[in-house]
Protein backbone atom coordinates (compact mmCIF):
# COMPACT_ATOMS: atom_id res chain seq x y z
CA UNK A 1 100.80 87.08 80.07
CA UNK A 2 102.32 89.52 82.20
CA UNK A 3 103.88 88.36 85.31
CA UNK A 4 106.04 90.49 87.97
CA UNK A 5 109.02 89.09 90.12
CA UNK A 6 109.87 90.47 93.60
CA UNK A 7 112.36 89.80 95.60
CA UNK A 8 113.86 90.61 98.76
CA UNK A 9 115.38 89.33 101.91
CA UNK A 10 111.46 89.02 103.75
CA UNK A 11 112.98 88.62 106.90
CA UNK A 12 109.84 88.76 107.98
CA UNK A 13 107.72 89.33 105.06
CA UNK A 14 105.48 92.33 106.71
CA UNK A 15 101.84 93.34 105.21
CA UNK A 16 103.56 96.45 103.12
CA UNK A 17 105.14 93.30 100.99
CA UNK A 18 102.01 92.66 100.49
CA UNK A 19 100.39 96.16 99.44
CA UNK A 20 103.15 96.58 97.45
CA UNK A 21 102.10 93.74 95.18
CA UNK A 22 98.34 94.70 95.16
CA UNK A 23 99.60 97.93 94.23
CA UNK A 24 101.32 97.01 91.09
CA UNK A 25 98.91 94.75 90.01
CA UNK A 26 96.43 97.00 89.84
CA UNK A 27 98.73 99.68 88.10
CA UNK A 28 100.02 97.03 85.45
CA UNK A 29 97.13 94.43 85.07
CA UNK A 30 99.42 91.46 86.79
CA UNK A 31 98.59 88.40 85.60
CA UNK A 32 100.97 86.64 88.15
CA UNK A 33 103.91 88.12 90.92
CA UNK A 34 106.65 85.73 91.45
CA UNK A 35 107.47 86.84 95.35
CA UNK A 36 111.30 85.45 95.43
CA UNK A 37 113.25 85.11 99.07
CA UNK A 38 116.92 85.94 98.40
CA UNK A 39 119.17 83.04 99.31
CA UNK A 40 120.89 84.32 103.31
CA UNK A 41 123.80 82.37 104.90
CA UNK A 42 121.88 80.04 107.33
CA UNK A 43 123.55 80.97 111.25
CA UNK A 44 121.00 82.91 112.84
CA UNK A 45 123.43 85.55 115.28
CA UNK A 46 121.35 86.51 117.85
CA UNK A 47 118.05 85.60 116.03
CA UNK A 48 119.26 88.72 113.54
CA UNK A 49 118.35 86.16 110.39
CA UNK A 50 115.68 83.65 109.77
CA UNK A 51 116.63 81.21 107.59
CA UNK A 52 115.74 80.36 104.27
CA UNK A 53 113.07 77.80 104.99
CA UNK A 54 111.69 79.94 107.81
CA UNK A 55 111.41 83.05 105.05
CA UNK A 56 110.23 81.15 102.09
CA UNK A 57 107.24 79.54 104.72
CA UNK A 58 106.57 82.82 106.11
CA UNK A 59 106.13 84.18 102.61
CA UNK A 60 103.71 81.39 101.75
CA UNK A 61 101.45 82.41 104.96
CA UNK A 62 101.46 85.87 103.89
CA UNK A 63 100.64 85.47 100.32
CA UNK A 64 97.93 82.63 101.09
CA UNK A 65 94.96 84.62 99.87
CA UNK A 66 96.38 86.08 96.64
CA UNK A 67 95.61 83.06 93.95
CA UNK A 68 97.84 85.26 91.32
CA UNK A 69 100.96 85.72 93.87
CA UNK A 70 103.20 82.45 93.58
CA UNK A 71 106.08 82.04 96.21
CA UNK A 72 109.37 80.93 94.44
CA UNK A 73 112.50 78.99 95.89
CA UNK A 74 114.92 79.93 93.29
CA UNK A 75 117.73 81.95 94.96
CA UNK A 76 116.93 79.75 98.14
CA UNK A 77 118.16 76.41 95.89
CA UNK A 78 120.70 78.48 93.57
CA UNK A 79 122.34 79.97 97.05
CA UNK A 80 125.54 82.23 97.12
CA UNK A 81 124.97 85.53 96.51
CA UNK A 82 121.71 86.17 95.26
CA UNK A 83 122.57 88.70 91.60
CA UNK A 84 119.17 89.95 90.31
CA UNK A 85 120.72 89.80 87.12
CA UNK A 86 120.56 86.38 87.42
CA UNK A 87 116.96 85.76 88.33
CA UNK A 88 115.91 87.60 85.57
CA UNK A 89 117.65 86.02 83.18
CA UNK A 90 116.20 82.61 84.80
CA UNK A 91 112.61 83.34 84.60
CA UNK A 92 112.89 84.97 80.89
CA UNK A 93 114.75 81.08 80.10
CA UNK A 94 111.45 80.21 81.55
CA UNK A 95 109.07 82.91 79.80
CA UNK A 96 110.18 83.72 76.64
CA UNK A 97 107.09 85.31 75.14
CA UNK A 98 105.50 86.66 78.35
CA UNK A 99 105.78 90.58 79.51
CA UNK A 100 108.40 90.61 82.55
CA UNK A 101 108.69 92.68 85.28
CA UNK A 102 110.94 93.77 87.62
CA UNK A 103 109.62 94.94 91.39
CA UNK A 104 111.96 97.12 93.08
CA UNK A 105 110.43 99.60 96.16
CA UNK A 106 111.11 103.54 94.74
CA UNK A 107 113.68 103.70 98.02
CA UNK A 108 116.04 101.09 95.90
CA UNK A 109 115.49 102.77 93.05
CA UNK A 110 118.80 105.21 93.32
CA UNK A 111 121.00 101.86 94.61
CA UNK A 112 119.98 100.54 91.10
CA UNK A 113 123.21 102.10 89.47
CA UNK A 114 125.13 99.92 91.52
CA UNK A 115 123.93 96.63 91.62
CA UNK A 116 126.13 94.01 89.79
CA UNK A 117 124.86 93.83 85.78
CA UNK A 118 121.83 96.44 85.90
CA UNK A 119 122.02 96.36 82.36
CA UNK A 120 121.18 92.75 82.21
CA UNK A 121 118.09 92.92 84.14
CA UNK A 122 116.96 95.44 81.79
CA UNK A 123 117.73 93.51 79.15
CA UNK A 124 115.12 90.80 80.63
CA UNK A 125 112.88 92.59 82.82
CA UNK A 126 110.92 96.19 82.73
CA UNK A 127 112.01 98.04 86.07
CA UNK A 128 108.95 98.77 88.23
CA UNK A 129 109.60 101.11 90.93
CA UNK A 130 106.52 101.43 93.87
CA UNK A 131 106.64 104.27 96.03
CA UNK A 132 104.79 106.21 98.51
CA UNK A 133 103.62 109.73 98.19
CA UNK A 134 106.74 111.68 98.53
CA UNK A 135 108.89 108.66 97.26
CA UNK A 136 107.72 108.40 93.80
CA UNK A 137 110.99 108.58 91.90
CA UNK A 138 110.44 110.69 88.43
CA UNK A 139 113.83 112.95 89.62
CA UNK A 140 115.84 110.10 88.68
CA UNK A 141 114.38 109.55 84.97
CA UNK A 142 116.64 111.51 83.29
CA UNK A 143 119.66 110.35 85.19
CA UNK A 144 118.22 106.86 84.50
CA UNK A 145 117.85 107.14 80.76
CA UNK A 146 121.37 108.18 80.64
CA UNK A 147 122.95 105.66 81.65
CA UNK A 148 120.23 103.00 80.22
CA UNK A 149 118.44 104.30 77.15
CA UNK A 150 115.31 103.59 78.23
CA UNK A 151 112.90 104.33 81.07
CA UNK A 152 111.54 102.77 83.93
CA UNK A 153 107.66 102.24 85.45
CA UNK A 154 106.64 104.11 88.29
CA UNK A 155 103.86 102.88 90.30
CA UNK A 156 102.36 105.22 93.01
CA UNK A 157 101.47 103.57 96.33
CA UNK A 158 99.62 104.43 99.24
CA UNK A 159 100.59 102.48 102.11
CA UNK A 160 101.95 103.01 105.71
CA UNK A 161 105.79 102.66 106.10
CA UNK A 162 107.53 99.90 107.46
CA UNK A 163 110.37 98.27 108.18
CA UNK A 164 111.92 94.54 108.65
CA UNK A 165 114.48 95.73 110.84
CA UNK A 166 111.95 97.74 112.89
CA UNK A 167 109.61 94.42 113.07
CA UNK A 168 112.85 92.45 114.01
CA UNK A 169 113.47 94.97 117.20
CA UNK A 170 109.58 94.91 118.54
CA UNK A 171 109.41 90.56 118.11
CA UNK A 172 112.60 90.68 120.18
CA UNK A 173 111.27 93.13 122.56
CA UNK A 174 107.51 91.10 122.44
CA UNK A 175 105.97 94.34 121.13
CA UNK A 176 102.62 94.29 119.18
CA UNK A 177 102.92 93.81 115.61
CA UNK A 178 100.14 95.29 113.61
CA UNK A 179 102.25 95.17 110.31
CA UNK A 180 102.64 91.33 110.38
CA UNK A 181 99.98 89.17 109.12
CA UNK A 182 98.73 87.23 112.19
CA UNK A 183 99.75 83.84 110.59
CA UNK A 184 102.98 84.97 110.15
CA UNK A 185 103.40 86.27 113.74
CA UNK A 186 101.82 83.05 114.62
CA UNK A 187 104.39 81.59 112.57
CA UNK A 188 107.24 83.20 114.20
CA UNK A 189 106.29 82.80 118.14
CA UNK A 190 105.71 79.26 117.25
CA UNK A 191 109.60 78.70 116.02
CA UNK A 192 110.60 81.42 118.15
CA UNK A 193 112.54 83.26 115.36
CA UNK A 194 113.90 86.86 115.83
CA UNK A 195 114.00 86.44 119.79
CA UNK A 196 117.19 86.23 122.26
CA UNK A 197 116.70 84.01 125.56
CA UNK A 198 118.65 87.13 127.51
CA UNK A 199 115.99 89.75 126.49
CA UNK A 200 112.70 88.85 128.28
CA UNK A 201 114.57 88.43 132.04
CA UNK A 202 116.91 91.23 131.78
CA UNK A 203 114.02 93.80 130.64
CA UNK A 204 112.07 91.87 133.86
CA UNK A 205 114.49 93.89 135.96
CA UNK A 206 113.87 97.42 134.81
CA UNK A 207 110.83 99.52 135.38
CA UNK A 208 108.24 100.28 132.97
CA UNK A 209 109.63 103.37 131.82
CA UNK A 210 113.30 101.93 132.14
CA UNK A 211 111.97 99.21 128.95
CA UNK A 212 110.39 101.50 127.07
CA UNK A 213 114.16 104.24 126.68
CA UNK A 214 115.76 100.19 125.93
CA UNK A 215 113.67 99.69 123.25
CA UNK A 216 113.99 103.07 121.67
CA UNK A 217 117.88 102.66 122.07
CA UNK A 218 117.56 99.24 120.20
CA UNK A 219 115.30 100.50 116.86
CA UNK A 220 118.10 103.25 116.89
CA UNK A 221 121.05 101.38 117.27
CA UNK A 222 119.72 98.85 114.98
CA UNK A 223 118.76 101.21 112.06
CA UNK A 224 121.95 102.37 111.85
CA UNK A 225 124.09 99.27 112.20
CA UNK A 226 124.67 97.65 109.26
CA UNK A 227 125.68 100.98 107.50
CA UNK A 228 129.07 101.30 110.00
CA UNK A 229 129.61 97.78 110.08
CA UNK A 230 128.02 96.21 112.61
CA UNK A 231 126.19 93.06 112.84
CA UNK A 232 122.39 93.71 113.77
CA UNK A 233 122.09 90.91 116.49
CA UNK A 234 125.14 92.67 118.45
CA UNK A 235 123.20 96.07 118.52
CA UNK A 236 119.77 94.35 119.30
CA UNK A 237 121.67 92.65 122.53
CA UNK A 238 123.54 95.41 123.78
CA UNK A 239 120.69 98.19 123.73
CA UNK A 240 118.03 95.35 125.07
CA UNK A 241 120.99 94.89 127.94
CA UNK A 242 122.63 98.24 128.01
CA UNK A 243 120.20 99.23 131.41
CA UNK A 244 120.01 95.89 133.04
CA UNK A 245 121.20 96.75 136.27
CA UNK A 246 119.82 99.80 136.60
CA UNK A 247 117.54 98.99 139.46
CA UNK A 248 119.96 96.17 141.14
CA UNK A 249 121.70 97.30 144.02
CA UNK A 250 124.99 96.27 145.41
CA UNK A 251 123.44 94.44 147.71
CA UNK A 252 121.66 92.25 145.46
CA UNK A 253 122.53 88.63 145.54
CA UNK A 254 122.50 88.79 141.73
CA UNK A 255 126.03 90.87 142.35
CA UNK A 256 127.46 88.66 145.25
CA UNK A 257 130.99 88.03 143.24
CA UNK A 258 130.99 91.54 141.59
CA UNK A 259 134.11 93.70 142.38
CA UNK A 260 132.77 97.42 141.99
CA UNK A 261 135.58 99.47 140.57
CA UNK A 262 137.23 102.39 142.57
CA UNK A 263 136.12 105.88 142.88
CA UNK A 264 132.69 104.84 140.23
CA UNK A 265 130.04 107.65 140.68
CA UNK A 266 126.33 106.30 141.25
CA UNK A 267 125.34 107.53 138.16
CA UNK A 268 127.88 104.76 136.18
CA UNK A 269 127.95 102.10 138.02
CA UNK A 270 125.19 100.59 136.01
CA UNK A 271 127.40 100.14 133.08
CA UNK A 272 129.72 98.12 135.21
CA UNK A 273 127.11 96.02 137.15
CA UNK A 274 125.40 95.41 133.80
CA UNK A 275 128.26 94.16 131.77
CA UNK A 276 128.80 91.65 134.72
CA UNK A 277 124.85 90.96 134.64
CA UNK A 278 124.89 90.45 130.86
CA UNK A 279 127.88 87.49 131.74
CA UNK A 280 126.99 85.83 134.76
CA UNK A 281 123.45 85.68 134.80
CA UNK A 282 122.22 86.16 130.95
CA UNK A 283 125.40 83.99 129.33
CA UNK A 284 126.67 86.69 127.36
CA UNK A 285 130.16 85.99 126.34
CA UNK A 286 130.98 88.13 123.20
CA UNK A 287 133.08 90.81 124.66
CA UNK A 288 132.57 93.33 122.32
CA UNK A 289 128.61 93.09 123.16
CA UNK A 290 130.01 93.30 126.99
CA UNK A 291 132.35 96.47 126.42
CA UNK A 292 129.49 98.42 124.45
CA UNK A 293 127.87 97.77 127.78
CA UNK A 294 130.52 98.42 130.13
CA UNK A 295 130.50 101.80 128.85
CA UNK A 296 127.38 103.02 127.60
CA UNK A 297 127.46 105.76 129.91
CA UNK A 298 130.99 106.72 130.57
CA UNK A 299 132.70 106.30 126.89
CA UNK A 300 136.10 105.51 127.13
CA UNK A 301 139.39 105.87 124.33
CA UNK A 302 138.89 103.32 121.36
CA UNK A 303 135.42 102.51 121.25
CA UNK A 304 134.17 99.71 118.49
CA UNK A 305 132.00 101.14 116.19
CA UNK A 306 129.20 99.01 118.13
CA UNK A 307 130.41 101.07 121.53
CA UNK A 308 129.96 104.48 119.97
CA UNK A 309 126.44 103.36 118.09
CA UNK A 310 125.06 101.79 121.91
CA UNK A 311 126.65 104.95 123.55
CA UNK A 312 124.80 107.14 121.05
CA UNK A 313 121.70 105.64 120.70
CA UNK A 314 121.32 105.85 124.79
CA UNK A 315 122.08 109.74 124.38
CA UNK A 316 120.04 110.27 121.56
CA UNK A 317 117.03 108.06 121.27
CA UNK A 318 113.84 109.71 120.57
CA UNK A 319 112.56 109.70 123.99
CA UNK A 320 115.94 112.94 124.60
CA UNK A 321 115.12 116.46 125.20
CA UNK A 322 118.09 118.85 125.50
CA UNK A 323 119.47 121.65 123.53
CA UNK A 324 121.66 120.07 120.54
CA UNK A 325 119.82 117.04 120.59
CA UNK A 326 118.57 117.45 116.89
CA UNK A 327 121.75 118.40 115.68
CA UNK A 328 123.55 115.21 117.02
CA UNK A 329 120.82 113.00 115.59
CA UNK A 330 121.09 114.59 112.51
CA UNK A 331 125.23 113.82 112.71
CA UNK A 332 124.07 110.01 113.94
CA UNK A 333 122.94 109.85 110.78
CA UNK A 334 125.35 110.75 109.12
CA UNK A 335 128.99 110.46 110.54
CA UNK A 336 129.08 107.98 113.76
CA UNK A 337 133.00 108.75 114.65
CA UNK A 338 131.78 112.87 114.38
CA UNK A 339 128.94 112.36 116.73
CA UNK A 340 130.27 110.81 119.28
CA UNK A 341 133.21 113.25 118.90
CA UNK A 342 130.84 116.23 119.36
CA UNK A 343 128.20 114.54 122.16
CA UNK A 344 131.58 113.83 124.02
CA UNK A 345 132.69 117.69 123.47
CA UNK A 346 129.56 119.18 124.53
CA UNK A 347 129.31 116.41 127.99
CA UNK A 348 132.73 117.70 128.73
CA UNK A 349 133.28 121.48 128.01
CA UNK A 350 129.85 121.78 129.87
CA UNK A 351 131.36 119.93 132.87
CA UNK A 352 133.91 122.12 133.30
CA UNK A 353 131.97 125.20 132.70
CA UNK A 354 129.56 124.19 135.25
CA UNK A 355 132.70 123.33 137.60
CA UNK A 356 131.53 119.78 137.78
CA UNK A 357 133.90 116.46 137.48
CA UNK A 358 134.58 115.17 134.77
CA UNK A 359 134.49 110.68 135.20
CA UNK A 360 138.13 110.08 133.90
CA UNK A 361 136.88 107.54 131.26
CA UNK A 362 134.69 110.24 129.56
CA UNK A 363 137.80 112.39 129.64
CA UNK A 364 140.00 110.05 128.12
CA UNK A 365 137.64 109.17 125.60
CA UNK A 366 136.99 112.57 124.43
CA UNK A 367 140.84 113.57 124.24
CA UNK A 368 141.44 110.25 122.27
CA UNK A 369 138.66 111.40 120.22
CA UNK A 370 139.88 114.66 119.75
CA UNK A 371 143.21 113.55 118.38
CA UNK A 372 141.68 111.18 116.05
CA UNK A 373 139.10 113.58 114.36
CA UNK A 374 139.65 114.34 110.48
CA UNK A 375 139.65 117.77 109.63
């Protein structure tokens, strides 16, 4: 018998899960796929993380129709850290004389070298790589066989792209999502996983338009987050909140106790009234979150990593057009500190070429900056 194993956070398990197992058991003649939620420390921050009970369920709903795909709680019971090594040794224990394989997607395939006791799974398991066109992942073969002596399976796929993370941003936001399987997103609304209770009435006060540049903030922020350190759900909140009080005056009773700074240009005193917003009328109280808001718009000298990534992300979301915009993105990317070194160095050198004022907070933040930067 030959039977695959696939794991993987599935936080949510989207329809691409899915193709991805018709896919390879077409190209390998699949008797059964083990589909395996990894074992995830159960606080839920911000609705960033379903737990394992809400993953393993949402798993079953999407796999419903496949009599040969089996959903397995094995690194859900085992918990800790979830070692692939040791979930293939587990299910050869359990099938000695079948064919075993091991379903990675082709954009893992280069991490491979670095997970904990590759050798081991090899040992147990066949690798199975399944790509899209462009992803399919023969340049690595010889750099594979190398190290490993032997070679893995590639398994061409045709499929649309798509990405938890992404799905996780438009559920918050209340977006459609065609990639989900409508049991699933049934499944979902009706435990009201992924959401934040501050989202819904703090995007009530912004225009259309207003939403729309918050939500492209939040699926950039949130792509990049984890890879400088930041915790998802703090991204999510800060872009969804970042332009709050962008259309609330002053005036507005919603700002009766707020104490407007000195000498604050119209243009930033958004950042202010929104931090105070985010507080006193959406019970926000992690002050980090609150400080990425406070100056979103202004910068100011030693910025969190989750300051810089909202402060970027508002610059540089997809809905920008300037000159340099691509280049920045590009830097986003790849160096966080850099970019918002150079976005700050182009804001301010063209401020004083243009004879305009420069807000003191952007100033300060860009000589801080400055003196920091790595050469």
């Amino acid at each position: 018998m030959k039977i695959a194993l696939f794991g993987g956070s599935f936080d949510p398990v989207h329809n691409e899960h899915v193709r991805y197992v018709q896919a390879a058991k077409a190209a390998l003649g699949l008797d059964r796929v083990l589909i395996i939620p990894s074992h995830i420390a159960p606080h839920k921050a911000f609705g960033a993380v379903a737990s394992g009970e809400d993953r393993l369920a949402m798993c079953n709903l999407a796999f419903r129709n496949f009599p040969y795909a089996e959903v397995s709680d094995y690194e859900l019971r085992a918990a800790g850290t979830s070692y692939s090594y040791l979930t293939c040794r587990h299910f050869r224990q359990l099938f000695p004389n079948d064919e075993l394989y091991f379903l990675v997607g082709a954009d893992m395939l280069e991490d491979f070298f670095t997970w904990k006791n590759p050798e081991d799974i090899l040992s147990n398991a066949t690798l199975v790589a399944c790509g899209r066109e462009g992803e399919r992942p023969a340049e690595f073969r010889g750099k594979f066989f190398a190290r490993f002596g032997k070679d893995f399976i590639s398994v061409p796929f045709a499929g649309e792209a798509a990405a938890s993370h992404k799905l996780r941003v438009d559920l918050a936001f209340r977006k459609p999502t065609p990639d989900l399987d409508r049991a699933v997103r049934r499944y979902i609304e009706e435990n009201r996983l992924y959401e934040h209770p501050a989202i819904a009435p703090a995007l009530a006060l912004e225009k259309p338009q207003r939403r729309e540049h918050s939500y492209r903030v939040a699926l950039m922020a949130v792509a990049r987050a984890r890879s400088v350190g930041v915790a998802e759900g703090r991204a999510l909140i800060a872009s969804a909140l970042h332009d709050c009080a962008k259309y609330v005056p002053l005036s507005s009773p919603l700002l009766e106790d707020f104490t407007p700074p000195e000498n604050v240009p119209p243009p930033v005193m958004h950042q202010f009234t929104g931090a105070y917003l985010a507080r006193h009328s959406f019970g926000i109280g992690d002050e980090e979150v609150l400080d990425a808001i406070r100056y979103h718009t202004s910068g100011r000298a030693g910025m969190t990593a989750l300051g810089k990534l909202v402060f970027l992300a508002d610059m540089l979301e997809a809905g920008r057009s300037f000159d340099g915009v691509d280049r920045l993105r590009a830097l986003f990317r790849e160096d966080l500190d850099r970019c918002f070194y150079e976005a700050l160095k182009e804001q301010v050198e063209y401020l004083h070429e243009t004879g305009k004022p420069v807000y003191p907070l952007t100033e300060e933040a860009y000589e801080y900056e400055k003196a920091h930067q790595k050469d």
